[in-house]
N, C-alpha and C. Protein backbone atom coordinates (compact mmCIF):
# COMPACT_ATOMS: atom_id res chain seq x y z
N UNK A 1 -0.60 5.94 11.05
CA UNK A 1 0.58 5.11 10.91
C UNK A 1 1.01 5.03 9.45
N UNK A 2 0.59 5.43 9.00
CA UNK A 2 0.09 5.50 7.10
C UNK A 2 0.50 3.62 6.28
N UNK A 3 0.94 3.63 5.40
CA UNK A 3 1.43 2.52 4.42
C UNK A 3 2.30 1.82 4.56
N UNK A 4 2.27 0.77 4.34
CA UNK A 4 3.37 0.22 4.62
C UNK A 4 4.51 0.46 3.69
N UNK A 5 5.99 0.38 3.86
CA UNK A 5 7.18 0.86 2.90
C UNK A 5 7.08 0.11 1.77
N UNK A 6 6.55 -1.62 2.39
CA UNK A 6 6.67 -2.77 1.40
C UNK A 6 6.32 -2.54 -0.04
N UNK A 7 5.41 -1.96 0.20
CA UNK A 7 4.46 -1.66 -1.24
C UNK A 7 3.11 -2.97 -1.04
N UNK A 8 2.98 -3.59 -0.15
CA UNK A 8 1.87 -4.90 0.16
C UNK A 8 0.52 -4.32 -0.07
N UNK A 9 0.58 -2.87 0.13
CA UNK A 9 -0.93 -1.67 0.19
C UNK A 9 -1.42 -1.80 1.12
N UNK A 10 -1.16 -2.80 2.17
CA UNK A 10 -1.94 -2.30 3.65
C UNK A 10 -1.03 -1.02 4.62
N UNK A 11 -1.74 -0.93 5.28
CA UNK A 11 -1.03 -0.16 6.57
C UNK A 11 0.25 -0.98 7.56
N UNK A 12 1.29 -0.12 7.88
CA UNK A 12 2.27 -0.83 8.32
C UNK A 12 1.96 -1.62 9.35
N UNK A 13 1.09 -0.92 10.37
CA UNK A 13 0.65 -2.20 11.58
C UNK A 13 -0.10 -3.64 11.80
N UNK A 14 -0.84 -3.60 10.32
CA UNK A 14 -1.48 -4.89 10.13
C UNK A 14 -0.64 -5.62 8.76
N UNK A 15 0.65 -4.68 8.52
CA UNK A 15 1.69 -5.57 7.21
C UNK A 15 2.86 -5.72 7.99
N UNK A 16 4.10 -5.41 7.78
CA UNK A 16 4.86 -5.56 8.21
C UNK A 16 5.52 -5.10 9.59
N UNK A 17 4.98 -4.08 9.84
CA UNK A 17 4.85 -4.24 11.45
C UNK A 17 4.38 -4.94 12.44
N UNK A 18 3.62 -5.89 12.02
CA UNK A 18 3.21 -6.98 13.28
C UNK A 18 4.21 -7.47 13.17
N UNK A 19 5.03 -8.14 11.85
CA UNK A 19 6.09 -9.13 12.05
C UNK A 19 7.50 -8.51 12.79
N UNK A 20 7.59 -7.14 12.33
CA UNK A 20 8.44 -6.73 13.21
C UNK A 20 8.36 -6.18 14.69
N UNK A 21 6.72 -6.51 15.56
CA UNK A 21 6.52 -6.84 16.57
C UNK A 21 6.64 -7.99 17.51
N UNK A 22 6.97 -9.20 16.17
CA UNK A 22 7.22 -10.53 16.67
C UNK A 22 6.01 -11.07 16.80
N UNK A 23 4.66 -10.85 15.79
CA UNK A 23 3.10 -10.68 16.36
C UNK A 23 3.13 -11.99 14.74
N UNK A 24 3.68 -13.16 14.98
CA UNK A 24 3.39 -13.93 13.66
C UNK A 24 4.50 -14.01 13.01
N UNK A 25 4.71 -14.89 12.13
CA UNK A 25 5.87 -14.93 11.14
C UNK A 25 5.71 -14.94 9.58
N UNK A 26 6.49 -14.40 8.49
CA UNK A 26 6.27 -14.56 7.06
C UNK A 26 5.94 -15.83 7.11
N UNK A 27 5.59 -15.80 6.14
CA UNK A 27 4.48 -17.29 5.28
C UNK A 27 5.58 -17.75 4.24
N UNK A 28 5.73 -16.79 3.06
CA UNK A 28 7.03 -16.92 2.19
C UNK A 28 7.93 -16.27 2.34
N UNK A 29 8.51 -16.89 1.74
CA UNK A 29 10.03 -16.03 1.44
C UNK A 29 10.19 -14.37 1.02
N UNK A 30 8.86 -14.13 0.15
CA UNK A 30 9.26 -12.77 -0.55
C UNK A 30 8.22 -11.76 0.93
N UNK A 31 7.55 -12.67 1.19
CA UNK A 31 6.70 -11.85 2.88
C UNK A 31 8.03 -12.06 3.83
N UNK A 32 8.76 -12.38 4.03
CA UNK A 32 10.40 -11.91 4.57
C UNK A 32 11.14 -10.94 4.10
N UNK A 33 11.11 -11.09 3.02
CA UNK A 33 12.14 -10.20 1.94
C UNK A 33 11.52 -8.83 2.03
N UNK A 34 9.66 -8.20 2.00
CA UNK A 34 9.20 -7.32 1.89
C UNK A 34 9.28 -6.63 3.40
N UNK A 35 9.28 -7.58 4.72
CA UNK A 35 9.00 -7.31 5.39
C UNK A 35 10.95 -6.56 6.36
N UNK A 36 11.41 -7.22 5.72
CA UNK A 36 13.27 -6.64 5.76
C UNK A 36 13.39 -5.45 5.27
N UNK A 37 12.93 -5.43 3.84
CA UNK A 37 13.19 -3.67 3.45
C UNK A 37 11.92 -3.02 4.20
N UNK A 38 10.67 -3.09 5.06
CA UNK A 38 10.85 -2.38 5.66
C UNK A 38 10.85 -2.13 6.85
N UNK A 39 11.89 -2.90 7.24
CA UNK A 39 12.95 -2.90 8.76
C UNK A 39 13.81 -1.86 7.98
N UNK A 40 14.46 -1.58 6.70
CA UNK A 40 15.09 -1.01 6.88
C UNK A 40 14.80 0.35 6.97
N UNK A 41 13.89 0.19 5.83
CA UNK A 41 13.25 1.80 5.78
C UNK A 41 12.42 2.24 7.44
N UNK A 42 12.58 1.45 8.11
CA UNK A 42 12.05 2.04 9.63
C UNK A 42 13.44 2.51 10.43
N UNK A 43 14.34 1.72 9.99
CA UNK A 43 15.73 1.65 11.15
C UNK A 43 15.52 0.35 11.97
N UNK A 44 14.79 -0.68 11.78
CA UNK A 44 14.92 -1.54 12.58
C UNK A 44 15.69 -2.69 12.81
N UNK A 45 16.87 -2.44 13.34
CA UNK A 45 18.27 -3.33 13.70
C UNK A 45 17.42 -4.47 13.95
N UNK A 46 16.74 -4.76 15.36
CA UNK A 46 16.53 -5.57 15.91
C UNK A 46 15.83 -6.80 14.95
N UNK A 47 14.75 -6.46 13.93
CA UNK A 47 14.03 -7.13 13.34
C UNK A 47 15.23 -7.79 12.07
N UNK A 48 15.92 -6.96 11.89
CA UNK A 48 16.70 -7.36 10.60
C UNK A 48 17.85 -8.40 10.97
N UNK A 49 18.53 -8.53 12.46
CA UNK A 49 19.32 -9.14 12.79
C UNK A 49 18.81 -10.77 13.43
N UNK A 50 17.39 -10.83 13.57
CA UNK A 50 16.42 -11.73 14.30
C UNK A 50 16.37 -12.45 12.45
N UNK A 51 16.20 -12.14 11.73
CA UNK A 51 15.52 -12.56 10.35
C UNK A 51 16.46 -13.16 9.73
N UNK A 52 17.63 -12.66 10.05
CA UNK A 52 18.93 -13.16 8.98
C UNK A 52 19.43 -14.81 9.29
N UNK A 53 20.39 -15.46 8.87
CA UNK A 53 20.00 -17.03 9.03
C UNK A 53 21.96 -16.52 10.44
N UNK A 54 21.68 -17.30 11.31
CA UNK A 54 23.17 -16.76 11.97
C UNK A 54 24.08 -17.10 11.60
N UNK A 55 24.39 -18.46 10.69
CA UNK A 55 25.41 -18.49 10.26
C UNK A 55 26.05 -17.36 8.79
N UNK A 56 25.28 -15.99 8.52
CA UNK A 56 25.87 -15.18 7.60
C UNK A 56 25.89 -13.74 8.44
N UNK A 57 24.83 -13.93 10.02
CA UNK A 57 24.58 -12.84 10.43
C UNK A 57 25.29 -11.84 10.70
N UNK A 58 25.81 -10.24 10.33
CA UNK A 58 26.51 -9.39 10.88
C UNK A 58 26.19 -9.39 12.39
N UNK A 59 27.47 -8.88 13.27
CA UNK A 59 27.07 -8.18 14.77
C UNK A 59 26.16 -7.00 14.43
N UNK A 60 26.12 -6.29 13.21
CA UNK A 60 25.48 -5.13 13.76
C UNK A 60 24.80 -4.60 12.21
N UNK A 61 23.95 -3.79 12.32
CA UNK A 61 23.20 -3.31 10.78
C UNK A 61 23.60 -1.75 10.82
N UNK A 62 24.46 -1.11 9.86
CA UNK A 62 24.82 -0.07 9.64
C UNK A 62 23.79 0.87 8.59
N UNK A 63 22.81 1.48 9.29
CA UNK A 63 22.36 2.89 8.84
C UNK A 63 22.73 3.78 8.39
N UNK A 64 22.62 3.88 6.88
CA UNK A 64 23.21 6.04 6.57
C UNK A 64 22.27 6.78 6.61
N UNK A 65 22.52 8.14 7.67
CA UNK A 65 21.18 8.54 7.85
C UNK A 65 20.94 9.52 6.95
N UNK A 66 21.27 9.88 5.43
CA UNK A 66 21.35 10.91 4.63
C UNK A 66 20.01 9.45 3.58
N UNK A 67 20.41 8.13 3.87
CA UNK A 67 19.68 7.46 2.54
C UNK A 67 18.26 7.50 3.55
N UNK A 68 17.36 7.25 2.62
CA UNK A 68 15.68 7.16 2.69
C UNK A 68 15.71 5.82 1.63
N UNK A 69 15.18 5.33 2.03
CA UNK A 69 14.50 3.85 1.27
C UNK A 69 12.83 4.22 0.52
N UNK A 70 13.07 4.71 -0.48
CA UNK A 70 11.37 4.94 -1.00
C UNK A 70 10.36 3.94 -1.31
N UNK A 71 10.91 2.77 -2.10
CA UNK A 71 10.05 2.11 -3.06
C UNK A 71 10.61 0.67 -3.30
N UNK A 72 9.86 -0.45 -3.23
CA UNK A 72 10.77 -1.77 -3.53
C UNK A 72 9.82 -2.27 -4.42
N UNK A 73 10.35 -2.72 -5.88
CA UNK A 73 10.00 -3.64 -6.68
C UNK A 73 10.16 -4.99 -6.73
N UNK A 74 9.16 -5.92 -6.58
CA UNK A 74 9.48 -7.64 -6.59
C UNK A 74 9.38 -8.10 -8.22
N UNK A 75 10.60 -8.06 -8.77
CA UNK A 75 10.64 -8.71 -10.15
C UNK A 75 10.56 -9.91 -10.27
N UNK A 76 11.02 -10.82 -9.33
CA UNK A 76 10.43 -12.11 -9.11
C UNK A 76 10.70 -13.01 -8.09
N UNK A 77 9.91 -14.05 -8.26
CA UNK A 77 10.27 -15.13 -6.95
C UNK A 77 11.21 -16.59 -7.79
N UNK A 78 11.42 -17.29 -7.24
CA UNK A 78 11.51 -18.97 -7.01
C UNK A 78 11.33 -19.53 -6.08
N UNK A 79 10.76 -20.74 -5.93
CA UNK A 79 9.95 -21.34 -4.74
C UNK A 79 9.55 -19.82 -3.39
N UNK A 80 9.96 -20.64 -2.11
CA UNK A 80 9.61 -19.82 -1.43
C UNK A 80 8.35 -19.66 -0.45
N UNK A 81 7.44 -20.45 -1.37
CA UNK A 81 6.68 -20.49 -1.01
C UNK A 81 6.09 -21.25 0.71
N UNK A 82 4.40 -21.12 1.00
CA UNK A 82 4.56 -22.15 2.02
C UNK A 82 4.93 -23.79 2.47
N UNK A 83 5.07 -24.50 1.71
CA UNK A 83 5.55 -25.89 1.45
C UNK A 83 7.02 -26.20 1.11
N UNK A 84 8.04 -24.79 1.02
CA UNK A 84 9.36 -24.60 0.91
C UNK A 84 10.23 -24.68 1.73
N UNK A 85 11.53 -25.04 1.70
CA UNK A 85 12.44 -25.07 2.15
C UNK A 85 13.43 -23.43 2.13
N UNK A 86 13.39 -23.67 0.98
CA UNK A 86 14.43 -22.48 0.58
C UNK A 86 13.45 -21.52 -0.77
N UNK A 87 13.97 -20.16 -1.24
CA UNK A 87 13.86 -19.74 -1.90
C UNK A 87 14.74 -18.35 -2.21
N UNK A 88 14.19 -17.74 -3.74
CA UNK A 88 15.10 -16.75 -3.81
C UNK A 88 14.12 -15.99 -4.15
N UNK A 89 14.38 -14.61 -3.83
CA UNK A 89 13.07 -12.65 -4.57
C UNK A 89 14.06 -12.43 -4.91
N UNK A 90 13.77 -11.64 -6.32
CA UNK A 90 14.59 -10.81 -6.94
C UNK A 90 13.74 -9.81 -6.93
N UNK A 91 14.67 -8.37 -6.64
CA UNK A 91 14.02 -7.53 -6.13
C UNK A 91 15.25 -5.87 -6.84
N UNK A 92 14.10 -4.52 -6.76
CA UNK A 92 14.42 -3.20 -7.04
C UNK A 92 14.25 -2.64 -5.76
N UNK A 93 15.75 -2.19 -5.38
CA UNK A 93 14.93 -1.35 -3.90
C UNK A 93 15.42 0.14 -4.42
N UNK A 94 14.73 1.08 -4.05
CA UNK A 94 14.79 2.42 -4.68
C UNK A 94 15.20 2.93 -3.40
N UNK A 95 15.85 3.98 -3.49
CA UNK A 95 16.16 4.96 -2.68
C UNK A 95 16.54 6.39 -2.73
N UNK A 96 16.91 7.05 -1.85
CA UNK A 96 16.63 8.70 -2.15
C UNK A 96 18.00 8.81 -0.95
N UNK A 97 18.95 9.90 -1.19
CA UNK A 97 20.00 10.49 -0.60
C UNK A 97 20.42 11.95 -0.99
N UNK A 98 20.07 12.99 0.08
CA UNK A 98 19.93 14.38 -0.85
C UNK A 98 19.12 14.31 -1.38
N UNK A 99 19.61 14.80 -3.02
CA UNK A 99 18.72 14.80 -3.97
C UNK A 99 19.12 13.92 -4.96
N UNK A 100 19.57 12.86 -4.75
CA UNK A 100 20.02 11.82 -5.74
C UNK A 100 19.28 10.41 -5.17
N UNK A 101 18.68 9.88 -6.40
CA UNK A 101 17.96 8.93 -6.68
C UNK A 101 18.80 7.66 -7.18
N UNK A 102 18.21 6.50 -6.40
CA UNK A 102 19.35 5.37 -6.70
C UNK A 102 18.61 3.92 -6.04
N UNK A 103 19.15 2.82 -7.20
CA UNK A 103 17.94 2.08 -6.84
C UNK A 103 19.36 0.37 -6.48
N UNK A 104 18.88 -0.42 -5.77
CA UNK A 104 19.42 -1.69 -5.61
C UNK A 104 19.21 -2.52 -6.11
N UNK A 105 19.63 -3.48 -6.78
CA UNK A 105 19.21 -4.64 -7.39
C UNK A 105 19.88 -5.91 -6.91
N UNK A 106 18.81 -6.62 -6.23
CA UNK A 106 19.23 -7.87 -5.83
C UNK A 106 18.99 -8.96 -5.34
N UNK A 107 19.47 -10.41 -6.09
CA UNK A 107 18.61 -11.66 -5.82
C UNK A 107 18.94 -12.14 -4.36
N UNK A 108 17.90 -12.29 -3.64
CA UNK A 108 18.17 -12.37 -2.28
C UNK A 108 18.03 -14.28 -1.94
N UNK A 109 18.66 -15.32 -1.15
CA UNK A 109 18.15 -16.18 -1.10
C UNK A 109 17.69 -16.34 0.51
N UNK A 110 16.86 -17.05 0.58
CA UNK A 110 15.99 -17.46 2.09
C UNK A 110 16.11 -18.74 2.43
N UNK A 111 16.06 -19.24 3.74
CA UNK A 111 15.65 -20.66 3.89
C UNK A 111 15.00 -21.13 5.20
N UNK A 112 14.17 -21.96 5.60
CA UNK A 112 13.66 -22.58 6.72
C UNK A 112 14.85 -22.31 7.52
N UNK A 113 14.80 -22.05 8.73
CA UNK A 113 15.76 -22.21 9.94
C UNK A 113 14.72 -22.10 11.06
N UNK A 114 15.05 -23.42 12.34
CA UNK A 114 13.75 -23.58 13.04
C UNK A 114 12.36 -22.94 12.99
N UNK A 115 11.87 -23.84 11.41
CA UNK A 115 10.63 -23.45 11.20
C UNK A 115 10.50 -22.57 10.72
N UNK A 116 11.08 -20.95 10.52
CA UNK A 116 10.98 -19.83 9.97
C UNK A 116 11.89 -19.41 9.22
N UNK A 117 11.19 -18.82 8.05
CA UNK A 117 12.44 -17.82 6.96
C UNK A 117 13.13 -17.18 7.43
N UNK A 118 14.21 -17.26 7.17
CA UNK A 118 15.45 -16.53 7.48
C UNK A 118 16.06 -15.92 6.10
N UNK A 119 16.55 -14.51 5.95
CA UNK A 119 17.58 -13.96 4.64
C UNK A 119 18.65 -14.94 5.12
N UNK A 120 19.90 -15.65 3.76
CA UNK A 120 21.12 -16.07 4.07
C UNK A 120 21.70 -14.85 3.45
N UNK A 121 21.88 -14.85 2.33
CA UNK A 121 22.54 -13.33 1.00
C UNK A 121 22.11 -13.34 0.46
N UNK A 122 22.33 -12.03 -0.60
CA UNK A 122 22.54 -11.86 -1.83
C UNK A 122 22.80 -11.43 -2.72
N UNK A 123 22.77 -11.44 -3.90
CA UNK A 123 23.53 -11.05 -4.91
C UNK A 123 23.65 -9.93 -5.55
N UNK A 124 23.97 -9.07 -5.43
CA UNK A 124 24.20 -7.49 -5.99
C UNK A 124 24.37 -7.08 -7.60
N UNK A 125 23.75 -6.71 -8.15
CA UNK A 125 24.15 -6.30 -9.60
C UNK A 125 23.29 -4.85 -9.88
């Protein structure tokens, strides 16, 4: 099954694939945030549209199937944590298209919604 995308260093089925089995929920905010990029880097609509808070939720998650998601950097947190309400990851998501290399940057915010983290947005630069 090899690694997980997250970069967490476990294997995807005991990291972020249980959660995107529905097998448990993130703890923090940035164990949401890691566990989203890799819903994406899998293709997983279902997990990414379940995670998002509904009042920002798209109908639908649009895939390009030329991008590959390689590598995500966590530059930092605020709160988030387990005793949190809300929080924000700021985050590097790397990616690959062809042969062109290209990376995302962006502060994401989270918040409790019945009991569990939910993505609301975020911020692009």
């Amino acid at each position: 099954m090899g690694s997980c995308p997250c970069g967490g260093g476990g294997k995807y089925g005991e990291c972020c694939g249980r959660l995107h089995r529905g097998v448990g929920v993130a703890v923090t905010a940035e164990e949401l945030m890691r566990s989203r990029f890799a819903a994406f880097a899998k293709g997983d609509e279902a997990y990414l549209l379940r995670s998002w808070h509904p009042a920002t939720r798209p109908e639908s998650v649009e895939f390009d199937p030329r991008m590959r998601w390689t590598r995500l950097e966590v530059l930092g947190t605020d709160a988030g944590g387990p005793g949190d309400d809300k929080g924000t990851v700021e985050f590097r998501a790397h990616y690959r298209v062809g042969n062109e290399d290209g990376e995302l940057h962006e502060v994401s915010r989270f918040v409790r919604y019945d009991g569990e983290w939910v993505y609301v947005r975020g911020r692009v630069s």
